[in-house]
Protein backbone atom coordinates (compact mmCIF):
# COMPACT_ATOMS: atom_id res chain seq x y z
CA UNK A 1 119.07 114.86 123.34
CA UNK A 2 117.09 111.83 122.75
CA UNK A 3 119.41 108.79 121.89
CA UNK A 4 119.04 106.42 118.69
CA UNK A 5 117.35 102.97 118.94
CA UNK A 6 120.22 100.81 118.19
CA UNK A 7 118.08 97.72 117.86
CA UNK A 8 115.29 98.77 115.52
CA UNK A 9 114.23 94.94 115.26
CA UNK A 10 112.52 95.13 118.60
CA UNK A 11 110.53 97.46 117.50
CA UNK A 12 106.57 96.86 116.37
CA UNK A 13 105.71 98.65 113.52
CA UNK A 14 102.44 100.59 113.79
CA UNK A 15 99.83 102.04 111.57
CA UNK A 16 97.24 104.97 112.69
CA UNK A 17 93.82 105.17 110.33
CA UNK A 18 92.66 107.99 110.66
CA UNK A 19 88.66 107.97 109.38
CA UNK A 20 87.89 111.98 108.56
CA UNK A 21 84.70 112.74 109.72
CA UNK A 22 83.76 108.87 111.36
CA UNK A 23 82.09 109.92 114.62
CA UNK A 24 79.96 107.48 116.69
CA UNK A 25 76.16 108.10 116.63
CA UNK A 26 73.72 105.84 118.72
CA UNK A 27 71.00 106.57 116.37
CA UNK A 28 70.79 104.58 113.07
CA UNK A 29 68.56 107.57 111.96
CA UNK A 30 70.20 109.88 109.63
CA UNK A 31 73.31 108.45 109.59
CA UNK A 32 75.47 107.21 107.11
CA UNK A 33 78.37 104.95 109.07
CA UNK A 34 75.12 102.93 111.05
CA UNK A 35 73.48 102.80 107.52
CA UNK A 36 76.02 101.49 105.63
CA UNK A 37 77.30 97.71 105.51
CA UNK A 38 80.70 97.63 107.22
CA UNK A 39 81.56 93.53 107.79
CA UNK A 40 85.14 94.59 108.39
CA UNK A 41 84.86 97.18 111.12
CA UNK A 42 81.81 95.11 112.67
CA UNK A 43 84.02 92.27 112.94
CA UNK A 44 87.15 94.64 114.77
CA UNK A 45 84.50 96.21 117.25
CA UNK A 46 83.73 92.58 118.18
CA UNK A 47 87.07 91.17 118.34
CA UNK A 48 89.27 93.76 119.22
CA UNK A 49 90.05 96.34 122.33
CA UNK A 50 87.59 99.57 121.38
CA UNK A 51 86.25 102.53 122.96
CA UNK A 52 84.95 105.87 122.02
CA UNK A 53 86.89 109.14 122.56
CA UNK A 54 86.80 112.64 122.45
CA UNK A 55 87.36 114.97 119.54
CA UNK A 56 85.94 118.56 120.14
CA UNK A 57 85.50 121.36 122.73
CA UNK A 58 87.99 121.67 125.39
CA UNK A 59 89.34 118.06 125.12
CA UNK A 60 91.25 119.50 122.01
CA UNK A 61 91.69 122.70 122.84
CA UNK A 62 88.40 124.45 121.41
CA UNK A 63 85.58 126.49 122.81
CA UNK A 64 82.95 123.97 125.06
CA UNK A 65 80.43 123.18 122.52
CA UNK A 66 82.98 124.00 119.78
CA UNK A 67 82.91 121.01 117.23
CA UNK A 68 86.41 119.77 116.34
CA UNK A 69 87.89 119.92 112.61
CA UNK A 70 90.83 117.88 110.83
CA UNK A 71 93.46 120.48 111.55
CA UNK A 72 93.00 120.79 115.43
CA UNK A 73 92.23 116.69 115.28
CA UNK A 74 95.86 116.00 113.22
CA UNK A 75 97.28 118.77 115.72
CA UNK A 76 96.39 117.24 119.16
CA UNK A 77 97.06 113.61 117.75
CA UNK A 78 100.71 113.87 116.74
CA UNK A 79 101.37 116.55 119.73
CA UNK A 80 100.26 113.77 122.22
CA UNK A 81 98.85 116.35 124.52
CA UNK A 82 96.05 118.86 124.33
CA UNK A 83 96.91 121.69 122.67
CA UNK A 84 95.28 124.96 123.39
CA UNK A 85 93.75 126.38 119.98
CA UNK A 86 94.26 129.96 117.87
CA UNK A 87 90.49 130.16 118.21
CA UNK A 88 91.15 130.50 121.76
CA UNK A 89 93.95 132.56 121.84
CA UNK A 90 92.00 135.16 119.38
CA UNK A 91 88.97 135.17 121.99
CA UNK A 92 91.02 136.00 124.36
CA UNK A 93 93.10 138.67 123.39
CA UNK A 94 89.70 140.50 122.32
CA UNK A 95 88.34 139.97 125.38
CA UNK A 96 91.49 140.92 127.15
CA UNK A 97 91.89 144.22 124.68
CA UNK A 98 95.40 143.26 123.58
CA UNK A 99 94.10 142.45 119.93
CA UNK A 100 93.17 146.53 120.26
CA UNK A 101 97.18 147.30 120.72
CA UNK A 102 98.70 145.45 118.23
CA UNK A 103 101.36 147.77 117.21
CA UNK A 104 101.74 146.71 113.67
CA UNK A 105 98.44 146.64 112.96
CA UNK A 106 97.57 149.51 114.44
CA UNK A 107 100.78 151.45 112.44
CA UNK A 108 99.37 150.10 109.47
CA UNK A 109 95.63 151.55 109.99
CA UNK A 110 97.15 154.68 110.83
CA UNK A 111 99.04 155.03 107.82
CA UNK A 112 96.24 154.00 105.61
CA UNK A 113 94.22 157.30 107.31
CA UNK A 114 96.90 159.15 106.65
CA UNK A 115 97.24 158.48 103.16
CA UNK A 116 93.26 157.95 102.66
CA UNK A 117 93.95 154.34 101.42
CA UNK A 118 91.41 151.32 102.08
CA UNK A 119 91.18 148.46 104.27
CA UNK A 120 89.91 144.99 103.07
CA UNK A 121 88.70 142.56 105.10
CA UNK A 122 88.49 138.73 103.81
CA UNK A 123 86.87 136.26 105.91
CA UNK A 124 84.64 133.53 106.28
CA UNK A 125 81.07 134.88 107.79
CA UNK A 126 80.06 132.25 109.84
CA UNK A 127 80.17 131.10 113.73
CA UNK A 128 81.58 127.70 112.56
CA UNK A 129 84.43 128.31 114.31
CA UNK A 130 86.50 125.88 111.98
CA UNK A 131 88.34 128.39 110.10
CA UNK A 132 87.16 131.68 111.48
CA UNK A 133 84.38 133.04 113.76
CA UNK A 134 82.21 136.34 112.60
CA UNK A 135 83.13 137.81 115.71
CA UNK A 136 86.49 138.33 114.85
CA UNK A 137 85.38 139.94 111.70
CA UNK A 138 83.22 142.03 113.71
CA UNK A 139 86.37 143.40 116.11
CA UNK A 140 88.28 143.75 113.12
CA UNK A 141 85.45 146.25 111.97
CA UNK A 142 85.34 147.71 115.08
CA UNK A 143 88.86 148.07 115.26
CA UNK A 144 89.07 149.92 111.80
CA UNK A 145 85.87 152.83 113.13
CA UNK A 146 87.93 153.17 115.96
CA UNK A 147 91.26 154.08 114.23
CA UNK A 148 89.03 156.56 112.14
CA UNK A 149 89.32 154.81 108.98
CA UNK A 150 86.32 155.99 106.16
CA UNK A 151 87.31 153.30 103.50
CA UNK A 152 86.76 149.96 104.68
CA UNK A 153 85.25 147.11 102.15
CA UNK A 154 84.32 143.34 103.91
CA UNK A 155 84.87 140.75 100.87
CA UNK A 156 82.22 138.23 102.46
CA UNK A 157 83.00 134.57 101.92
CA UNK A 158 80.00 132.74 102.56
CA UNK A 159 79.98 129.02 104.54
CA UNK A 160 77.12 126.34 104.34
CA UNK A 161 79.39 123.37 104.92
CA UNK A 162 80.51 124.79 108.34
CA UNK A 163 77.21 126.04 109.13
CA UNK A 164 73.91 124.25 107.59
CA UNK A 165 73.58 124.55 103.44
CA UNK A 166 71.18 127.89 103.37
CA UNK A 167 72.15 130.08 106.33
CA UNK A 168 74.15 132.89 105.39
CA UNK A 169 71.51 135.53 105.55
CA UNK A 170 71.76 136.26 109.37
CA UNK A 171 75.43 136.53 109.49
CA UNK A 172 74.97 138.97 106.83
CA UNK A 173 72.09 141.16 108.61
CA UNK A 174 74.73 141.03 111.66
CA UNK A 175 77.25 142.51 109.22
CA UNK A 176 74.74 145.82 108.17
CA UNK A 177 73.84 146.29 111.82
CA UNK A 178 77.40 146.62 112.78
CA UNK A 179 78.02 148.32 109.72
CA UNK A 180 75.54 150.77 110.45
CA UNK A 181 75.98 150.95 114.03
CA UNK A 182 79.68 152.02 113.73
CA UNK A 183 79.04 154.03 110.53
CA UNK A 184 81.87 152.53 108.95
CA UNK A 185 82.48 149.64 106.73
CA UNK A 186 80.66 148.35 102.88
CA UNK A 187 80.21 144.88 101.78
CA UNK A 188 82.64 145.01 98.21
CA UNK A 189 81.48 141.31 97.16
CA UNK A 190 80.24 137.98 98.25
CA UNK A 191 81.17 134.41 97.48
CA UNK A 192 81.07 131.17 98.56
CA UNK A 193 83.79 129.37 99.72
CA UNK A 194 83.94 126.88 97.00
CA UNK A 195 85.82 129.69 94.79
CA UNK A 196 87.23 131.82 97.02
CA UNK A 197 88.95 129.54 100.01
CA UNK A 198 89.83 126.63 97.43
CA UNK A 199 92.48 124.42 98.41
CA UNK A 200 93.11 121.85 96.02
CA UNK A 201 95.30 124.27 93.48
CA UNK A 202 91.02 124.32 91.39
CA UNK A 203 92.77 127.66 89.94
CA UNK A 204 89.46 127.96 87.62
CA UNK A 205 87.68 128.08 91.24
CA UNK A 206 90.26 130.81 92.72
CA UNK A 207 90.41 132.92 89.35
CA UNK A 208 86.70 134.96 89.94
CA UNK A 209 87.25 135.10 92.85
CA UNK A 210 90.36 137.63 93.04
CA UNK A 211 88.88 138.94 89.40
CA UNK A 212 86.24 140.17 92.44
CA UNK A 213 88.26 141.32 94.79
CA UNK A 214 91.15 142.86 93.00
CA UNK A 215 89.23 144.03 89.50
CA UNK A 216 85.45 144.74 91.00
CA UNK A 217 84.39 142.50 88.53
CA UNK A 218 82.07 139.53 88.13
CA UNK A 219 79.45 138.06 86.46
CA UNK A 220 76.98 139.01 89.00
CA UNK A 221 76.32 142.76 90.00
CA UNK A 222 74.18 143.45 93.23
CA UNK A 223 72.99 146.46 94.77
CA UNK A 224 73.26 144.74 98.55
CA UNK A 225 74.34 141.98 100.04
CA UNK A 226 70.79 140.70 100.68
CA UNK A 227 69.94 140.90 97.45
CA UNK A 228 73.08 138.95 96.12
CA UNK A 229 71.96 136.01 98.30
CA UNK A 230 68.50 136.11 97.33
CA UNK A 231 69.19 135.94 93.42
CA UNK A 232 72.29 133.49 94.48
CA UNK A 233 68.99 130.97 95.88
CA UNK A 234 66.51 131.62 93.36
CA UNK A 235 70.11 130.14 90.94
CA UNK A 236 69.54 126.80 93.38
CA UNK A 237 73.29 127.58 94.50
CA UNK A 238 73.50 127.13 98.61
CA UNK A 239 76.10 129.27 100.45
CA UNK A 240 78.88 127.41 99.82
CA UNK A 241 78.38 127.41 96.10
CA UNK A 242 77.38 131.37 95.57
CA UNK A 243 78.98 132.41 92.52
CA UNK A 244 81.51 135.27 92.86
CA UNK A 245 79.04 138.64 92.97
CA UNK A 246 80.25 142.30 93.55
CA UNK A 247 78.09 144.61 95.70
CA UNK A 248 77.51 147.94 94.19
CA UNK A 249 74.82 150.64 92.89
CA UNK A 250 74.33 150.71 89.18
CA UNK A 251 76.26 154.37 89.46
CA UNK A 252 78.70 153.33 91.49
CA UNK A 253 82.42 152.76 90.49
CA UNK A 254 83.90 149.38 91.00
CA UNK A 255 85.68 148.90 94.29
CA UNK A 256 88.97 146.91 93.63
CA UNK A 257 92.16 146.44 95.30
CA UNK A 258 94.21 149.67 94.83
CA UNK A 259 98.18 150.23 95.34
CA UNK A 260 98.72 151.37 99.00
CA UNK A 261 95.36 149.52 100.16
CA UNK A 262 95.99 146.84 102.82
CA UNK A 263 94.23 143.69 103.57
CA UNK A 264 93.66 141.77 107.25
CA UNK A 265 92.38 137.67 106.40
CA UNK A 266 90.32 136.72 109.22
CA UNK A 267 90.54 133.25 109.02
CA UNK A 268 92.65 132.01 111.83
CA UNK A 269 92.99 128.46 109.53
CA UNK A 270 95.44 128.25 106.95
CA UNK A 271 94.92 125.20 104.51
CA UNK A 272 92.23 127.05 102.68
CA UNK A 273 93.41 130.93 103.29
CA UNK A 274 96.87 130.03 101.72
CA UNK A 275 95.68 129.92 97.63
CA UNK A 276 93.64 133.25 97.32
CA UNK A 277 97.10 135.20 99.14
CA UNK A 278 99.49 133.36 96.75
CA UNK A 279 97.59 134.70 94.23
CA UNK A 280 97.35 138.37 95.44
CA UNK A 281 100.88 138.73 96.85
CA UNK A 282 103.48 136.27 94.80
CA UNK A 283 105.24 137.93 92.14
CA UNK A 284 106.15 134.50 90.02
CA UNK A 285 102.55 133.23 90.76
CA UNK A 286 101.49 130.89 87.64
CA UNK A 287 97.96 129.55 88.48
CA UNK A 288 96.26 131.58 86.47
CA UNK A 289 96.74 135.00 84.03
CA UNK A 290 96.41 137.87 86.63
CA UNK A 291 95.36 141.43 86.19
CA UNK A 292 94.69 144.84 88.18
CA UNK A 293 93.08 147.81 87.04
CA UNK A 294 92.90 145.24 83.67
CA UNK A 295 96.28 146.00 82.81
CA UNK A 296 97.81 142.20 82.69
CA UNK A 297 100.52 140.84 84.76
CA UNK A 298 100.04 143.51 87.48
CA UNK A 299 99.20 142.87 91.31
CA UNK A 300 98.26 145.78 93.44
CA UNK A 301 101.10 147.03 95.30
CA UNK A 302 99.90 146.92 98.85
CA UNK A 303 101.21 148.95 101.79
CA UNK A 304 100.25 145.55 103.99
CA UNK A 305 98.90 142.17 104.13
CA UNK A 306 97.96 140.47 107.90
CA UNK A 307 96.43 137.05 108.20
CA UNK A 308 94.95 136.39 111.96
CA UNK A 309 97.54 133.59 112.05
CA UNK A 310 100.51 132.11 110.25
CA UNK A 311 98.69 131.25 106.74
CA UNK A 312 102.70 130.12 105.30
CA UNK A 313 105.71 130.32 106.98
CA UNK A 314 106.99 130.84 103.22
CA UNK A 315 104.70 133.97 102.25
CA UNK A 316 107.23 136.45 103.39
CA UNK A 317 104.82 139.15 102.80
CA UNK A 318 102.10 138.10 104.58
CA UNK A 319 102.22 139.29 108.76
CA UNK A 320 100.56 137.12 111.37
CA UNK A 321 99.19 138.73 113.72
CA UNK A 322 99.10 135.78 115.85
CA UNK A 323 102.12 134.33 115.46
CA UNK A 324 102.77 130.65 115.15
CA UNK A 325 103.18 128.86 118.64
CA UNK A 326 106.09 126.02 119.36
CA UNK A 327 104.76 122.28 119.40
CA UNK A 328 108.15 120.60 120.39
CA UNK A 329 108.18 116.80 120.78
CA UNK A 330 105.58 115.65 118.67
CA UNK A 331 104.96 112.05 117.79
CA UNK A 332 106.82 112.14 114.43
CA UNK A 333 109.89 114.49 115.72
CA UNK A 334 110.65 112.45 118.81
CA UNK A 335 110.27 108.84 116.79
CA UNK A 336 112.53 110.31 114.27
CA UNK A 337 115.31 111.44 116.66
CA UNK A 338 115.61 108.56 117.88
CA UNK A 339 116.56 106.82 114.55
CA UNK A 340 112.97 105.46 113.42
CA UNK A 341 111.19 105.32 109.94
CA UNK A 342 108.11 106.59 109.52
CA UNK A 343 105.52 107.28 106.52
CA UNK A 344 102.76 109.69 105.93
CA UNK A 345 99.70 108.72 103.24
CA UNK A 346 97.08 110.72 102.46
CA UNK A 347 94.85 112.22 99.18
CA UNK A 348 95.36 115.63 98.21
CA UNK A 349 92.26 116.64 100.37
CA UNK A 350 94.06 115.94 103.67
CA UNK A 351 97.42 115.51 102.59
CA UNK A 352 98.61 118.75 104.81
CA UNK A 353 96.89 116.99 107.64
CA UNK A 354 98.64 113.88 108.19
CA UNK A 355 102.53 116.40 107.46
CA UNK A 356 102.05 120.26 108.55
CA UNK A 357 99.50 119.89 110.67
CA UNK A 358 100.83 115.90 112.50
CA UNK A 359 103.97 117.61 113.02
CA UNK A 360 102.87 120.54 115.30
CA UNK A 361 102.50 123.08 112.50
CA UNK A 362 105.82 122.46 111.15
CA UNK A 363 107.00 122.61 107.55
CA UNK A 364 109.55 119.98 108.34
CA UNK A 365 110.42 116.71 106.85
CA UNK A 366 112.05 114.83 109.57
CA UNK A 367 115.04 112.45 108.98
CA UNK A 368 113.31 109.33 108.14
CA UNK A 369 110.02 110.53 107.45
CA UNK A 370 108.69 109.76 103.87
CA UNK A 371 105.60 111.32 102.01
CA UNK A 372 103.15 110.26 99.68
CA UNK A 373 100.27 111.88 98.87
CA UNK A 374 97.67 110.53 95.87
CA UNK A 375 95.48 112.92 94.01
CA UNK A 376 92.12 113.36 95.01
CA UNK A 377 89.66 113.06 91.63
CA UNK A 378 88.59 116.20 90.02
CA UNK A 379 85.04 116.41 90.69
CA UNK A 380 83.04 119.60 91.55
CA UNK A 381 81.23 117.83 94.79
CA UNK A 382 82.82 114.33 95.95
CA UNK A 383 79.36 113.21 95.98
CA UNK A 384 79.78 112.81 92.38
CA UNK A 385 82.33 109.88 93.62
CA UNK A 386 82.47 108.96 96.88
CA UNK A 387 85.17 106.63 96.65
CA UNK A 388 87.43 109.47 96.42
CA UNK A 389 90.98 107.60 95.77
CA UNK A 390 90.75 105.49 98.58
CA UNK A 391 90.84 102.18 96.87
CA UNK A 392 94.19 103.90 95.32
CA UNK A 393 95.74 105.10 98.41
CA UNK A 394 95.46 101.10 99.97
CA UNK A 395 97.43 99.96 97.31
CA UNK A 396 100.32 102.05 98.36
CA UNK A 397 99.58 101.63 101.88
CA UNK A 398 99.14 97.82 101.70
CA UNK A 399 102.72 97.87 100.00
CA UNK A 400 104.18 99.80 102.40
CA UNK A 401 102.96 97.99 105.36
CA UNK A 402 104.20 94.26 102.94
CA UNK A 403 107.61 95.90 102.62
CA UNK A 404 107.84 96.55 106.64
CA UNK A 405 110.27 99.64 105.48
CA UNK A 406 108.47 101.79 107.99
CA UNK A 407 108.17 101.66 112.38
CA UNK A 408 105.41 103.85 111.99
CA UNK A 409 102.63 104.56 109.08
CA UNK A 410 99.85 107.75 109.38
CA UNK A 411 97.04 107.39 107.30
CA UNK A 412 94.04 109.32 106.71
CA UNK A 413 90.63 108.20 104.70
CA UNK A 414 89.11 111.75 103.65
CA UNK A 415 85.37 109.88 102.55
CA UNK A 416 84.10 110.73 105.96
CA UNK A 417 84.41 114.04 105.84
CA UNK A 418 84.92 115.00 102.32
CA UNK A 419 81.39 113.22 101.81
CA UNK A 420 79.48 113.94 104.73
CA UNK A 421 80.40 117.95 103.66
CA UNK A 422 78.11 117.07 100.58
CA UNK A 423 74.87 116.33 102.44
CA UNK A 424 73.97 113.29 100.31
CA UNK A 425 73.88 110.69 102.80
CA UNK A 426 73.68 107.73 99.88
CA UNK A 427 76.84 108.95 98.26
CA UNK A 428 78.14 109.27 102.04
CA UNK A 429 76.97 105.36 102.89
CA UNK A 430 78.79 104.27 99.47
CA UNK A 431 81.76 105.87 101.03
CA UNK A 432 81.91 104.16 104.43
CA UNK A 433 81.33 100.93 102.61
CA UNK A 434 84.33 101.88 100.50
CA UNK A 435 86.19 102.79 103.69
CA UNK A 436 85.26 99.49 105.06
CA UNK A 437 86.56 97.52 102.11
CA UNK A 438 89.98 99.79 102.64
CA UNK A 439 90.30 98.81 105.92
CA UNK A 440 90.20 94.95 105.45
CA UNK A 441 92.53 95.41 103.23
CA UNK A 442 94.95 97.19 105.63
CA UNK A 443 94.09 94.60 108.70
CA UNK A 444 95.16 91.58 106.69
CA UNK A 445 98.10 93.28 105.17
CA UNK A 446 99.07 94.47 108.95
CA UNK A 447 98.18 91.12 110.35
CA UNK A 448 100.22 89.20 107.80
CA UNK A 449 103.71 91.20 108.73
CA UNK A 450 103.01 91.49 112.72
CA UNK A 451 102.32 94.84 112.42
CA UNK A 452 99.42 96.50 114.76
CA UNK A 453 97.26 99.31 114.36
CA UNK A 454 94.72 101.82 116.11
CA UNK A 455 91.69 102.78 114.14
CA UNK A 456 90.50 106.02 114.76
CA UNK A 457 88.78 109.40 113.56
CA UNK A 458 89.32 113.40 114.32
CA UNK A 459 86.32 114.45 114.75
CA UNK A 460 82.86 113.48 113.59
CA UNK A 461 80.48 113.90 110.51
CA UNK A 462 78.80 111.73 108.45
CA UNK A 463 77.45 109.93 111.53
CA UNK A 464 74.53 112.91 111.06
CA UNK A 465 73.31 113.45 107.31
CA UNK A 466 70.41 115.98 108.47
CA UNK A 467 69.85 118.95 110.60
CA UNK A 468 66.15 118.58 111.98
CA UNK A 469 65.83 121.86 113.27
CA UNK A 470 66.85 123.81 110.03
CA UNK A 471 64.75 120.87 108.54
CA UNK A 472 68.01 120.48 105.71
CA UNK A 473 71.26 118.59 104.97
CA UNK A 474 73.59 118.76 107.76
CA UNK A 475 77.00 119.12 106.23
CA UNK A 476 78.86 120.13 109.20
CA UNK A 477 81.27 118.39 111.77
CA UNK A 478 79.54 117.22 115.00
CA UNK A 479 80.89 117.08 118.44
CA UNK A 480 80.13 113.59 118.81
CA UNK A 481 82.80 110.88 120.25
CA UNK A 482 85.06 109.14 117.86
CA UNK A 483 86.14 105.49 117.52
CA UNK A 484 89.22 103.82 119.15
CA UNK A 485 89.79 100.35 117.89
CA UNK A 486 93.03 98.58 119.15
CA UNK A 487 94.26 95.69 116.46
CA UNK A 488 97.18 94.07 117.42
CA UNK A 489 98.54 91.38 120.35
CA UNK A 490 96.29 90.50 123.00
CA UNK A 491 95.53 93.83 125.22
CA UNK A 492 93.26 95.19 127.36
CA UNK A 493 91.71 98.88 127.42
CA UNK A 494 93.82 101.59 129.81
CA UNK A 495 91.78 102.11 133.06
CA UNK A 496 92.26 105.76 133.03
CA UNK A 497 89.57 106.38 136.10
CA UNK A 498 86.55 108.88 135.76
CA UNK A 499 88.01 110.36 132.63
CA UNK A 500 87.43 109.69 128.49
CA UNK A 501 89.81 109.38 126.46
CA UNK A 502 90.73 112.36 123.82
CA UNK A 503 92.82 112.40 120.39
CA UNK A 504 96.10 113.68 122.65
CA UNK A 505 96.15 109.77 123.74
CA UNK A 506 96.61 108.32 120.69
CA UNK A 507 100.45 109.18 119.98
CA UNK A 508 101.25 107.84 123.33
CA UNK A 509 99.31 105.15 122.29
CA UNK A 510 101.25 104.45 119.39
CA UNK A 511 104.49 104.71 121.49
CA UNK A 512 103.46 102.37 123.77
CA UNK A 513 102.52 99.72 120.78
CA UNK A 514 105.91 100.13 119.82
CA UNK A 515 107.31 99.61 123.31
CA UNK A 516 109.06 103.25 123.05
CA UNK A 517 108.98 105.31 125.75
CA UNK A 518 107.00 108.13 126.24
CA UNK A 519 108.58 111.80 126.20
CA UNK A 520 108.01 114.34 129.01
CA UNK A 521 106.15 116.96 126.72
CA UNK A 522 103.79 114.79 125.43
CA UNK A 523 100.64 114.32 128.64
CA UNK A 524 98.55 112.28 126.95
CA UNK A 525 97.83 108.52 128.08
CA UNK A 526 97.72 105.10 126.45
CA UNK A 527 94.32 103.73 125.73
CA UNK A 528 95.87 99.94 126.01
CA UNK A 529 97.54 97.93 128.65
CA UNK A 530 99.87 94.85 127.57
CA UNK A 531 100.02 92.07 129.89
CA UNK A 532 104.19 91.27 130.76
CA UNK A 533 103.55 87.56 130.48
């Protein structure tokens, strides 16, 4: 058990800035953060201890050559050690053939033969690998032909923010072949993400899209796939944006989401998987007027619903089939057993970040630990105001830091990211710039109290505005290094030998600013040394 601080007053109080989507890009070209004017942050990279560290690929966990994303970032940063990724552990299971032989899921395939009920498969089609991969949409097909099923609809959700603005169409052609290779399996509808893997509680977004999947309906009717994309460009709407469109033959009868069907979500990340089940599956659901079959305030009565992984511990209805793994010890848990304060800030865009996702996948609120989270504004594309609520969020962060009431402050700026997913690299400069105003703000506040922080990013983005081989807007993360900026008492960088740092050094990091020990679980090194005199 570890024991309470009973002197908290030794204690330095810290603050982690966490830049979404900041990655460091030697060329100017292209990229927003070199473009933009950033006095504050020039001045810290000239003063202060910095570095560069790693954010992606199998320094957190991922895939070599997989780029990183906010949740496995937030993950390997409050675990304080690299943690090994459900990506992974789906790939290998596949691989292995234990996905094959999962008893539930294959009870629940054999039952739906038996009764000559459907399977639905939701996912996102894409090799982004952020929150799913096409080839586990593919086994799950597979799976299905091999059980002997005959009814099996795909309910497409289309990326271009993952993947570059206008790519779907291959990922779809992959889908017929194997399809037709297998002899088993329809495209029901398409979408793009926007509506169907909303987040943000948009229930105007989220609405069409189960209308789609549940009713059949939409406003747009296609005979294939192919031809919903080609109409959905010819609209000017890019993947990501494809309004909700259901694939069937003039003659054909609308394919909806009957009592006794079952449903298997393929996306193996849960912050934008969790809206679209709540609305399927929870009985006192109130984001919008529901139907099914058109007869109001009816759901489908499924036999099951499986995500790939834990979408929310409090969907009781919903099965994993991956179930959650343990992430004991994590930054916040082991500061706040041992008696400490601590505060989490974020917008509603990455609010889950900096709390489920810091904390090891936990829904937890450790003793201690406060929350705040300030809205994010209700734009369609944050483009349209690239300050987000930044400028909002430092007031409340400057206050909290003035009111030293917390050892330990985690903070992310979504502008990076949120931005950088648009495309527009002037709206994404306006936003570093904003960022950069924010964080001279936060230094001086810090400064004036004796507090110290670490500036630093999960994973990269707006550092690359276009994709020269696709000749369009780049809108995706990037496996480039991230920025480590030290500000604080006079230090020098760790010497940790041949190796880069990664995000699993930061929280030892932290609890080495704070002259705290560091606990057994947690592998990760400090990127600073103090100097006893």
């Amino acid at each position: 058990m570890t024991s309470l601080i009973q002197n908290t007053a030794t204690i330095t109080n810290v603050v982690l800035l966490i830049l979404d989507g900041f990655g460091d890009n030697p060329s100017a070209k292209d990229n927003a953060i070199a473009q933009a004017r950033t006095p504050n942050l020039d001045a810290l990279k000239r003063d202060c201890p910095n570095t560069t560290i790693n954010a992606s690929e199998h320094y957190v966990g991922l895939p070599d050559g997989q780029m990183g994303n906010s949740e496995v970032g937030h993950l390997n940063i409050g675990a304080g050690r690299i943690v090994f990724q459900d990506f992974e552990r789906i790939n290998n299971s596949i691989a292995n053939g234990e996905f094959f032989k999962h008893a539930a899921l294959v009870n629940c395939l054999q039952n739906l033969k038996t009764n000559n009920k459907a399977l639905h498969i939701f996912g996102l089609l894409s090799d982004g690998g952020v929150h799913s991969h096409i080839d586990h949409i593919l086994t799950m097909l597979t799976m299905a032909a091999q059980q002997g099923l005959s009814k099996v609809y795909i309910h497409a959700f289309l990326d271009g923010r993952d993947t570059p603005p206008i790519s779907a169409a291959p990922y779809l052609t992959a889908l017929e072949a194997k399809i037709k290779a297998l002899g088993v399996g329809k495209i029901a509808s398409v979408s793009g993400r926007f509506y169907s893997m909303d987040r943000d509680k948009r229930w105007e977004r989220v609405a069409p899209a189960y209308n789609m999947i549940v009713n059949g309906e939409a406003d747009f009717i296609e005979s294939t796939a192919s031809e919903a994309l080609h109409n959905a460009y010819a609209r000017k709407e890019t993947d990501e944006f494809v309004k909700c469109t259901v694939i069937r033959k003039p003659n054909e009868a609308p394919i909806r989401l009957e009592d006794g069907d079952a449903v298997v979500y393929m996306n193996f990340r849960s912050d934008r998987a969790r809206q679209l089940t709540d609305a399927i599956l929870n009985e006192k659901f109130d984001g919008f007027e529901r139907s099914a079959g058109f007869e109001k305030n009816k759901v489908p009565q499924l036999s099951a619903y499986f995500t790939l992984t834990q979408h929310d511990v409090k969907q009781r209805k919903a099965t994993p089939i991956f179930a959650a793994t343990s992430v004991p010890n994590t930054f916040g848990e082991y500061i706040a057993n041992l008696g400490l304060t601590q505060l989490r800030i974020a917008e509603t865009e990455k609010y889950p970040h900096v709390t489920f996702f810091f904390n090891g996948g936990e829904e937890t609120v450790f003793k201690g630990e406060d929350r705040i989270m300030v809205p994010s504004p209700k734009v369609a594309t944050y483009d349209l105001q690239p300050e987000m609520s930044a400028p909002e969020m430092t007031d409340k962060l400057v206050q909290a830091i003035t009111n030293k009431t917390y050892n330990a402050i985690i903070c992310n700026y979504a502008n990076g990211d949120m931005v950088g997913h648009t495309g527009n690299i002037h709206a994404a400069i306006k936003a570093i710039e904003t960022l950069d105003t924010c964080v001279g703000r936060v230094v001086a506040a810090a400064q004036n109290v004796g507090a110290e922080l670490i500036i630093t990013a999960d994973h990269g983005n707006a550092e690359q505005m276009h994709d020269h081989t696709a000749n369009q807007a780049h809108t995706q993360h990037t496996t480039n290094l991230v920025p480590f900026i030290y500000v604080g008492r006079k230090a020098t960088l760790a010497n940790l030998g041949a190796s880069t740092g990664a995000l699993s050094d930061l929280a030892p990091t932290l609890l080495n600013m704070m002259g705290v020990p560091q606990p057994a679980e947690m592998t990760g090194k400090s990127l600073v040394s103090f100097n006893a005199n």
